[in-house]
PDB file of N, CA and C in Angstrom:
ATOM      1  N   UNK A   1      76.239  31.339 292.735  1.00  0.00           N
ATOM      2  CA  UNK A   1      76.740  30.667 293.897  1.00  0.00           C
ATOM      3  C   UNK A   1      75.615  29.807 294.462  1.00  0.00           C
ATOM      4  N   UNK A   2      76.100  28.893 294.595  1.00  0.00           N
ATOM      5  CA  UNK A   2      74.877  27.430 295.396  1.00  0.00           C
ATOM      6  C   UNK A   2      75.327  27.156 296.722  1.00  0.00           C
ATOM      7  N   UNK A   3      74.178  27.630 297.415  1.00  0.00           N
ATOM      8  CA  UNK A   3      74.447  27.554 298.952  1.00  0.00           C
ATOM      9  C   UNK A   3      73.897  26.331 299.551  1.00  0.00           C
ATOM     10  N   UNK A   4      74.210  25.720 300.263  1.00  0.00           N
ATOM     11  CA  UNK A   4      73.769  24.242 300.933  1.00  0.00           C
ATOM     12  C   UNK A   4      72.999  24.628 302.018  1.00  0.00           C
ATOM     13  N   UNK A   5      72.589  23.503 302.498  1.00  0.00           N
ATOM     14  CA  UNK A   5      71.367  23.709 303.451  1.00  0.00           C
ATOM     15  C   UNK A   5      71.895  24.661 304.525  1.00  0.00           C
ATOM     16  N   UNK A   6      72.889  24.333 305.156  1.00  0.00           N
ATOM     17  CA  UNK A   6      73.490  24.812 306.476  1.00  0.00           C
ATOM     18  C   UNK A   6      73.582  26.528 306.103  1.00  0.00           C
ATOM     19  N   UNK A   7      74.595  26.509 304.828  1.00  0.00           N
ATOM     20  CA  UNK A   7      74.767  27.887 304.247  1.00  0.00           C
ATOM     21  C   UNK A   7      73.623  28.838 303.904  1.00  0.00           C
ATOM     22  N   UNK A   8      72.275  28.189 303.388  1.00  0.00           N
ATOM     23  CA  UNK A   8      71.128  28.800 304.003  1.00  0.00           C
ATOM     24  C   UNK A   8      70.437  28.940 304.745  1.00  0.00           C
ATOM     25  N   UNK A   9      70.848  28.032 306.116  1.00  0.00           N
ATOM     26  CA  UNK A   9      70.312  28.263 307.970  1.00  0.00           C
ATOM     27  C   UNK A   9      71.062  29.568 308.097  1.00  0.00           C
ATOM     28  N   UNK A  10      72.482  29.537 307.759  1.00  0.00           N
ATOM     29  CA  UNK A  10      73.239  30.794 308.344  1.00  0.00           C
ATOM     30  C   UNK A  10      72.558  32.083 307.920  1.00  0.00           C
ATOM     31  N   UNK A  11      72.572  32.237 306.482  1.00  0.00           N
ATOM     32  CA  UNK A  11      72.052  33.323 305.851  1.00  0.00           C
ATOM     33  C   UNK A  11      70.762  33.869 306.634  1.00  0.00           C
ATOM     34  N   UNK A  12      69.869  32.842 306.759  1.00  0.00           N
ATOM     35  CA  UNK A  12      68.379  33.551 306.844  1.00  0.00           C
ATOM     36  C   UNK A  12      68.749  34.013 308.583  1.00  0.00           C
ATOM     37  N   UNK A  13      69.660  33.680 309.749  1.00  0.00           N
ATOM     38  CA  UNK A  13      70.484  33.854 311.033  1.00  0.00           C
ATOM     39  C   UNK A  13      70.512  35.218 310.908  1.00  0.00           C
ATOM     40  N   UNK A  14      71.804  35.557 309.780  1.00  0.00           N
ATOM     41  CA  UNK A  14      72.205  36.851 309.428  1.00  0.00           C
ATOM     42  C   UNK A  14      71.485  37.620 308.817  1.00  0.00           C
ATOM     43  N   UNK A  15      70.807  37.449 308.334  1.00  0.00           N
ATOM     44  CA  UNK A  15      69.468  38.629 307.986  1.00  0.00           C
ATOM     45  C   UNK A  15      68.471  38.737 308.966  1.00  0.00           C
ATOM     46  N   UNK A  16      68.173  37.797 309.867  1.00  0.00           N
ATOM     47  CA  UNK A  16      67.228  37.970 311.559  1.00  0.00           C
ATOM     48  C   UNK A  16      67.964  39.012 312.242  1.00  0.00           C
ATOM     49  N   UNK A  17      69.373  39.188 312.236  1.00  0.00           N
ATOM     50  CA  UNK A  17      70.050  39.487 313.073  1.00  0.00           C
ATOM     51  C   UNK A  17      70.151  41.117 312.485  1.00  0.00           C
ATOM     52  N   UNK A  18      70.475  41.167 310.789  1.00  0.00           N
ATOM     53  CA  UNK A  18      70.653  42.144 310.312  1.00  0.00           C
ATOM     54  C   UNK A  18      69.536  43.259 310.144  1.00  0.00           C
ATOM     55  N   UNK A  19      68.185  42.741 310.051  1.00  0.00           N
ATOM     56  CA  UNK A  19      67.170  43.255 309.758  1.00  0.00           C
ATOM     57  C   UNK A  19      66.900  44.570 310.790  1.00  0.00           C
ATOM     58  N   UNK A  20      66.979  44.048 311.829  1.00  0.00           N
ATOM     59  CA  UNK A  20      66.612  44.854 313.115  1.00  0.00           C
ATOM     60  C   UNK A  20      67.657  46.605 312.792  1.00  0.00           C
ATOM     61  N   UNK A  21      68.883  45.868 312.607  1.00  0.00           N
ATOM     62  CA  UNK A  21      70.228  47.098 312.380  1.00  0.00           C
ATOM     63  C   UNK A  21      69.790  48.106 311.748  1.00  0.00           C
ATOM     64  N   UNK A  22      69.333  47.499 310.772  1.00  0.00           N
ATOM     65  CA  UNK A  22      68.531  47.878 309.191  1.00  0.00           C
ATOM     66  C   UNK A  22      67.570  49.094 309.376  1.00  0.00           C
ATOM     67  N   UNK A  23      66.790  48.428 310.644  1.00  0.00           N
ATOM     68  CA  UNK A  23      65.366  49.207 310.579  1.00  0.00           C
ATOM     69  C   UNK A  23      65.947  50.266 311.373  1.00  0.00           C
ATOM     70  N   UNK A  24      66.716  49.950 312.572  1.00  0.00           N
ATOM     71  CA  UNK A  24      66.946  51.593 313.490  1.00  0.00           C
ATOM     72  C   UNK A  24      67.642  52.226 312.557  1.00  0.00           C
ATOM     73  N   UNK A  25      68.671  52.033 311.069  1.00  0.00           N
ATOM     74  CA  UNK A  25      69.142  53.176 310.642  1.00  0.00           C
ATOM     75  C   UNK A  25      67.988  53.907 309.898  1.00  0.00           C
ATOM     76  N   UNK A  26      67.184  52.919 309.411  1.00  0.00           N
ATOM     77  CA  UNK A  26      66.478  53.728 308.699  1.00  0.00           C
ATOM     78  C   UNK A  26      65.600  54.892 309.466  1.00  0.00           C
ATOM     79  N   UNK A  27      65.321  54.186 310.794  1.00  0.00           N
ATOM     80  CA  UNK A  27      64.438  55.160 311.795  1.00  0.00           C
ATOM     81  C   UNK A  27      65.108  56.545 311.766  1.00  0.00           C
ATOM     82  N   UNK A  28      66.606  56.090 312.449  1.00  0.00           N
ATOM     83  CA  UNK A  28      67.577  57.470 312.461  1.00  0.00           C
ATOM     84  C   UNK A  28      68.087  58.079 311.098  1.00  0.00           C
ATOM     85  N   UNK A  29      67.505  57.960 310.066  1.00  0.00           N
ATOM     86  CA  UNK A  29      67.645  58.282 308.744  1.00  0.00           C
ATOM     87  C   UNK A  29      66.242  59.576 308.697  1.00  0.00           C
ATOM     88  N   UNK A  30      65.198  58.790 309.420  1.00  0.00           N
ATOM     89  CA  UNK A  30      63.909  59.948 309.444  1.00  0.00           C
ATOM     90  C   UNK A  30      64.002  60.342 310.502  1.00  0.00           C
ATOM     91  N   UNK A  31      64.464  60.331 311.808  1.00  0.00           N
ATOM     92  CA  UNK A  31      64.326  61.454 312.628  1.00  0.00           C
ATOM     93  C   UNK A  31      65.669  62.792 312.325  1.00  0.00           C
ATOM     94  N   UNK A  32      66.172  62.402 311.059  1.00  0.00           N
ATOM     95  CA  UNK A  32      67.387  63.898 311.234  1.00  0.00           C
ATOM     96  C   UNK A  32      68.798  63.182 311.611  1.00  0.00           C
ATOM     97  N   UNK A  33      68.819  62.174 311.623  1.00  0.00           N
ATOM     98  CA  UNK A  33      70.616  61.730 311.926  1.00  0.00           C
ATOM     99  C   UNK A  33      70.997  60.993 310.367  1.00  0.00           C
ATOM    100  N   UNK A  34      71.399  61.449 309.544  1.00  0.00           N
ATOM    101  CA  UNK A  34      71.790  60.730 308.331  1.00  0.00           C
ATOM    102  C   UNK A  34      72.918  60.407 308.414  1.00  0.00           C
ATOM    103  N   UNK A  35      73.953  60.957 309.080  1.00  0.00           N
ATOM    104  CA  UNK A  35      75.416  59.741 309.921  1.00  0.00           C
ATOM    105  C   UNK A  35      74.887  58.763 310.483  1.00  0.00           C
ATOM    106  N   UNK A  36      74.280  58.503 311.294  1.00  0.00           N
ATOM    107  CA  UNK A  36      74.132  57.318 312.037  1.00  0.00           C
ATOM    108  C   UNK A  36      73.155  56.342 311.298  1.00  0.00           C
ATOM    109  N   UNK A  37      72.258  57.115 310.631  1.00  0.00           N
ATOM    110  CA  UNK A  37      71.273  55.991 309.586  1.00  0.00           C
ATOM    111  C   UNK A  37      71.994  55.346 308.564  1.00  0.00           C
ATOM    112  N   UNK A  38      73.061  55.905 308.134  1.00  0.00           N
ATOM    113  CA  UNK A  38      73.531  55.627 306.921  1.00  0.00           C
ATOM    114  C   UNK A  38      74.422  54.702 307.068  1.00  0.00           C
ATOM    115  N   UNK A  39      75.272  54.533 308.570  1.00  0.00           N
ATOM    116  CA  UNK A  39      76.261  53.965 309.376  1.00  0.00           C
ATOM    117  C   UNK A  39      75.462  52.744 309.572  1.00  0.00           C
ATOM    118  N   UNK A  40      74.446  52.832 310.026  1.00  0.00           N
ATOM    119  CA  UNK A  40      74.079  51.477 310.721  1.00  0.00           C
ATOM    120  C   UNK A  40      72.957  50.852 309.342  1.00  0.00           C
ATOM    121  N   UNK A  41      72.940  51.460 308.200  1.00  0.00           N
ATOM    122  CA  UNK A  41      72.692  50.592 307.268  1.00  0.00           C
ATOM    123  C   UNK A  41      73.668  50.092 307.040  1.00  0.00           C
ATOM    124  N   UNK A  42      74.959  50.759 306.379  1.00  0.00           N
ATOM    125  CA  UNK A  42      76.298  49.925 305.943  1.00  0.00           C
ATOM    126  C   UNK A  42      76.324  48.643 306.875  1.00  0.00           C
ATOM    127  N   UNK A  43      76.660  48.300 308.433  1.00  0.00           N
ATOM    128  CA  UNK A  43      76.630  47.641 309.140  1.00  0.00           C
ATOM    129  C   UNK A  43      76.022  46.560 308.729  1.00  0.00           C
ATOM    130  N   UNK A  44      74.603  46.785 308.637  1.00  0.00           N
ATOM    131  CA  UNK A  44      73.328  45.535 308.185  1.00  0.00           C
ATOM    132  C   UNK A  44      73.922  44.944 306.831  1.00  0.00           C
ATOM    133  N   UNK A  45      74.556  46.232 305.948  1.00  0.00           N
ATOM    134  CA  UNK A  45      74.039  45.374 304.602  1.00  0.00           C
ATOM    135  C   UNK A  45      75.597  44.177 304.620  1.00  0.00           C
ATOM    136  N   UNK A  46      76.565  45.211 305.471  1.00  0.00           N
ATOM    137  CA  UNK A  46      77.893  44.198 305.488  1.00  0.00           C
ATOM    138  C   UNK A  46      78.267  43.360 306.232  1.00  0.00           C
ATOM    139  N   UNK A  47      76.681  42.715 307.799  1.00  0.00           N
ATOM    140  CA  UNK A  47      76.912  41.735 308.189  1.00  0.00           C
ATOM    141  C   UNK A  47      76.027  40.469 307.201  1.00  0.00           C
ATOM    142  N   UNK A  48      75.267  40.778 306.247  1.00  0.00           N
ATOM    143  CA  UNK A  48      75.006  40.063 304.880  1.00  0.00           C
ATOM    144  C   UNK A  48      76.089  39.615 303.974  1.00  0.00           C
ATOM    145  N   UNK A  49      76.590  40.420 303.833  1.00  0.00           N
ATOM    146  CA  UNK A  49      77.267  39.956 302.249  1.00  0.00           C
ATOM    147  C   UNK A  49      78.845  40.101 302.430  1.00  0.00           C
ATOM    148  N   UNK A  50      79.325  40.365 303.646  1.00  0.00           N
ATOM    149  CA  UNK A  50      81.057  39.947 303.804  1.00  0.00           C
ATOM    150  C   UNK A  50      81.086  38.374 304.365  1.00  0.00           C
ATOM    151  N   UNK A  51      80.296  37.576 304.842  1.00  0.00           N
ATOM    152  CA  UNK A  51      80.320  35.949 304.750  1.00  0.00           C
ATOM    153  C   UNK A  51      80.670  35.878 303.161  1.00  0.00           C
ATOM    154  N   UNK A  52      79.662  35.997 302.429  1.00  0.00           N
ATOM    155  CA  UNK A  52      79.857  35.527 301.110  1.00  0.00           C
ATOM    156  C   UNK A  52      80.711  35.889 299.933  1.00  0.00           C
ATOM    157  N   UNK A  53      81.452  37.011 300.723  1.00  0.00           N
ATOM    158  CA  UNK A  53      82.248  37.495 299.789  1.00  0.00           C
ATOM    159  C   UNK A  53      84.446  37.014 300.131  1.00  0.00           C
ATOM    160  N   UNK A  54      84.001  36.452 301.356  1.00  0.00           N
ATOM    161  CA  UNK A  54      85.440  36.359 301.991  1.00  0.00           C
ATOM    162  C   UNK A  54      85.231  35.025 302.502  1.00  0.00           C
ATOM    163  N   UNK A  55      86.238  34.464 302.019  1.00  0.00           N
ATOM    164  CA  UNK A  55      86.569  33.003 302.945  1.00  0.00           C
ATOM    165  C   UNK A  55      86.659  33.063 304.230  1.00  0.00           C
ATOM    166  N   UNK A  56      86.189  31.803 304.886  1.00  0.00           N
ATOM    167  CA  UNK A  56      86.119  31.965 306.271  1.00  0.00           C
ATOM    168  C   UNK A  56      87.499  30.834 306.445  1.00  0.00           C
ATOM    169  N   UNK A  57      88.193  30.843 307.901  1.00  0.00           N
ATOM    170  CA  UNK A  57      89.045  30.249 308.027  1.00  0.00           C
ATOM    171  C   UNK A  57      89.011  28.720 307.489  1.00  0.00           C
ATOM    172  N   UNK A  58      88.142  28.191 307.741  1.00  0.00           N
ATOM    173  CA  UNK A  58      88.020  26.626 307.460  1.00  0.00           C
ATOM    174  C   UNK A  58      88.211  26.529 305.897  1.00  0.00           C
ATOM    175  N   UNK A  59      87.686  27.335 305.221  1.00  0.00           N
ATOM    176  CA  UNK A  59      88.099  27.034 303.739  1.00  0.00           C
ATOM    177  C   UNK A  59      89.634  27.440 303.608  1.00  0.00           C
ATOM    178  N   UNK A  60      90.462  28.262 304.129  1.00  0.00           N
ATOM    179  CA  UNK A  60      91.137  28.759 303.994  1.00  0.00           C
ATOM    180  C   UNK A  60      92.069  27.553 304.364  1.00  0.00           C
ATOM    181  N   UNK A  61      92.430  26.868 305.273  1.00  0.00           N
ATOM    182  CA  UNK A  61      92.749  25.888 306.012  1.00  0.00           C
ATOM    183  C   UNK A  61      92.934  24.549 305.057  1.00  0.00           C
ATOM    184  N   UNK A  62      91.259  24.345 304.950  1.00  0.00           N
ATOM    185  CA  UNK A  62      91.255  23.475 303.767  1.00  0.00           C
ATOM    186  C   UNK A  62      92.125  23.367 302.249  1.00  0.00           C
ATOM    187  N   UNK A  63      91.678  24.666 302.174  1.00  0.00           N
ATOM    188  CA  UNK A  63      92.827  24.827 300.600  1.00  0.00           C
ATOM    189  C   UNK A  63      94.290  24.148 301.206  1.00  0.00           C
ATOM    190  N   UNK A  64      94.837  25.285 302.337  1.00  0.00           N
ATOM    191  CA  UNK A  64      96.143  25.224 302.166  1.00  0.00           C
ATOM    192  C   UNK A  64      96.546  23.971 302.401  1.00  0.00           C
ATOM    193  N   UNK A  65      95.801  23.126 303.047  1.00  0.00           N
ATOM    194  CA  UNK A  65      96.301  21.649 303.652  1.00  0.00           C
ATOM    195  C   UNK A  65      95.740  20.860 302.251  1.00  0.00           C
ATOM    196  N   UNK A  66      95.383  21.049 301.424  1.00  0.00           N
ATOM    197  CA  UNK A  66      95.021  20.356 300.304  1.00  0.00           C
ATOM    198  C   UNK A  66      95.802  20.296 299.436  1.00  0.00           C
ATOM    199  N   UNK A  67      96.674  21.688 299.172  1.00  0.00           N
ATOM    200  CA  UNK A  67      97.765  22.363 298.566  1.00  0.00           C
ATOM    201  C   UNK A  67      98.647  21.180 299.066  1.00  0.00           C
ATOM    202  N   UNK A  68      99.786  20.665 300.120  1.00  0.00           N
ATOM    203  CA  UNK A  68     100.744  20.243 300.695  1.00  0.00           C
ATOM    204  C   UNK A  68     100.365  18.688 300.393  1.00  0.00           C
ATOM    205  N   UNK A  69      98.983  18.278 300.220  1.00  0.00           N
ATOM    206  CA  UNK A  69      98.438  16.964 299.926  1.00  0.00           C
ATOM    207  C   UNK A  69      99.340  16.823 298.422  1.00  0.00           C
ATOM    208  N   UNK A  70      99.899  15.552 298.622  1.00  0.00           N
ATOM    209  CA  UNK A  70     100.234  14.653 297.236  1.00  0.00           C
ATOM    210  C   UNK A  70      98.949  15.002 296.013  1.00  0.00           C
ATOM    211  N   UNK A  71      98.963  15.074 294.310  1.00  0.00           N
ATOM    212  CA  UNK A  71      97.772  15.142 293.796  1.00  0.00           C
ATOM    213  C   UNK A  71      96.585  13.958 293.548  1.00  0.00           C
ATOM    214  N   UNK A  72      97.245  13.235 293.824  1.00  0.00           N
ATOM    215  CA  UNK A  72      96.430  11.526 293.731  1.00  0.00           C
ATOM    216  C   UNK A  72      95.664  11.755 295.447  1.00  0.00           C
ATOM    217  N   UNK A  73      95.807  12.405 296.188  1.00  0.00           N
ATOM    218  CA  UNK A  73      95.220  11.917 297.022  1.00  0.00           C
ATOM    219  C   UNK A  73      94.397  13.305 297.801  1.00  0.00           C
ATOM    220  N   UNK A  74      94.418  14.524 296.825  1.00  0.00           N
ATOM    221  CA  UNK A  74      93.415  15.746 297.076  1.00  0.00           C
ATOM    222  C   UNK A  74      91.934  15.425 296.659  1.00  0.00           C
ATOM    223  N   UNK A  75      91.092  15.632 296.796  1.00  0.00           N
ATOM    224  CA  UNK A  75      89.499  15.804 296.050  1.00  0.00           C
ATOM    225  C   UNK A  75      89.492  17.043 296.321  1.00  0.00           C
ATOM    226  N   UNK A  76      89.827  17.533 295.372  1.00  0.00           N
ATOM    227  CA  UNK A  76      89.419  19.112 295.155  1.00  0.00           C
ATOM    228  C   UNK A  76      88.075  19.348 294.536  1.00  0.00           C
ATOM    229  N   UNK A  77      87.261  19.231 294.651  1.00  0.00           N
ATOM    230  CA  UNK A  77      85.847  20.182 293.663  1.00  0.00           C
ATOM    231  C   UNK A  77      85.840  21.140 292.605  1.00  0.00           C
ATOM    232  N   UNK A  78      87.537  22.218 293.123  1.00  0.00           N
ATOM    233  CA  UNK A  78      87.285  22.958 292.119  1.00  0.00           C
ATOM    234  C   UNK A  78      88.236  22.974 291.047  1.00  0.00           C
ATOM    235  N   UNK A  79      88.942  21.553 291.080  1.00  0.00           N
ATOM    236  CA  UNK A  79      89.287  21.421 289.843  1.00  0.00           C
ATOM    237  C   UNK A  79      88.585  20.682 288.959  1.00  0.00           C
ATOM    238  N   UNK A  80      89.128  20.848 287.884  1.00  0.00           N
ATOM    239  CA  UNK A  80      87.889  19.973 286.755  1.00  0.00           C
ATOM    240  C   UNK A  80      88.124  18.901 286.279  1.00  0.00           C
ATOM    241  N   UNK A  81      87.307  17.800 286.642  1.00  0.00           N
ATOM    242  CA  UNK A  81      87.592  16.518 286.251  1.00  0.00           C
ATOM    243  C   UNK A  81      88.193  16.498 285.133  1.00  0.00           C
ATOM    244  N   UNK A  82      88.480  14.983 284.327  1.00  0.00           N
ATOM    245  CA  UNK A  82      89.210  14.989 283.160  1.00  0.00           C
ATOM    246  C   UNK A  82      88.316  14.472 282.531  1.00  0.00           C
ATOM    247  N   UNK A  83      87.969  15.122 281.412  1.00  0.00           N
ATOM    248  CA  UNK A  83      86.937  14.297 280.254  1.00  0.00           C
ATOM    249  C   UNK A  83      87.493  14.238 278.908  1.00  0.00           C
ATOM    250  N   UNK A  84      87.290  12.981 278.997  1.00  0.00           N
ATOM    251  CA  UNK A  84      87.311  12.790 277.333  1.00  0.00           C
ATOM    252  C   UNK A  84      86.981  13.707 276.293  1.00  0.00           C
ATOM    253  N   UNK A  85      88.300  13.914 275.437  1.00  0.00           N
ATOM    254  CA  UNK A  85      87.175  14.732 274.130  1.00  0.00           C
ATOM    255  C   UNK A  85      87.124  14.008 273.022  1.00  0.00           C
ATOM    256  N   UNK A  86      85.813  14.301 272.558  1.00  0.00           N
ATOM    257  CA  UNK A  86      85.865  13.414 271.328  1.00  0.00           C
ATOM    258  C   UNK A  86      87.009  14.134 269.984  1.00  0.00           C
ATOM    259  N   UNK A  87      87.708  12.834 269.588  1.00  0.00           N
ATOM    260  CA  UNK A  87      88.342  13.185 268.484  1.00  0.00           C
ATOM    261  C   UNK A  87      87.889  14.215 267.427  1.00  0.00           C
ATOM    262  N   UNK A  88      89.121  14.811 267.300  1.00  0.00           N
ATOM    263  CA  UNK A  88      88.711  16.232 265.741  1.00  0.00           C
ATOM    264  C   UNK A  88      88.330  15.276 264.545  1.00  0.00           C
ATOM    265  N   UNK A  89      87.932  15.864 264.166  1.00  0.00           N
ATOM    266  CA  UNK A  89      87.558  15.548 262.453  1.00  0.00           C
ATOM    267  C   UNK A  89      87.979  16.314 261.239  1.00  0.00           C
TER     268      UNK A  89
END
């Protein structure tokens, strides 16, 4: 996955934000609470990696209004251009 500039402002956001979560479970992991350490790791590691794993509305939006678009007049990205193949032999 290739993240763009913005998509890596957010990321390094969400790991500032996540890190901290991170460290009190681990704290409450060594003082004797392994519910709550273990809880507030899950938290950290899944305000990381549920952005990247789930569409956010705007893509979602995008598709569907792209979908209802005529095909001459979508730019989709993730379809695949048309290329020439060279003739069989």
């Amino acid at each position: 996955m290739r993240l763009g500039i913005l998509d890596t402002i957010g990321l390094a956001l969400t790991v500032i934000f996540a890190f901290p979560v991170a460290n009190f479970g681990v704290n409450r992991l060594l003082a004797g609470e392994p519910v709550t350490g273990v809880a507030l790791i899950g938290v950290a590691v899944a305000m990381v990696a549920v952005p990247h794993y789930f569409t956010d509305p705007r893509t979602v939006l995008r598709r569907l209004l792209g979908g209802l678009l005529p095909a001459r007049l979508r730019d989709d990205p993730s379809t695949p251009a048309e290329v020439d193949e060279p003739p069989e032999r």
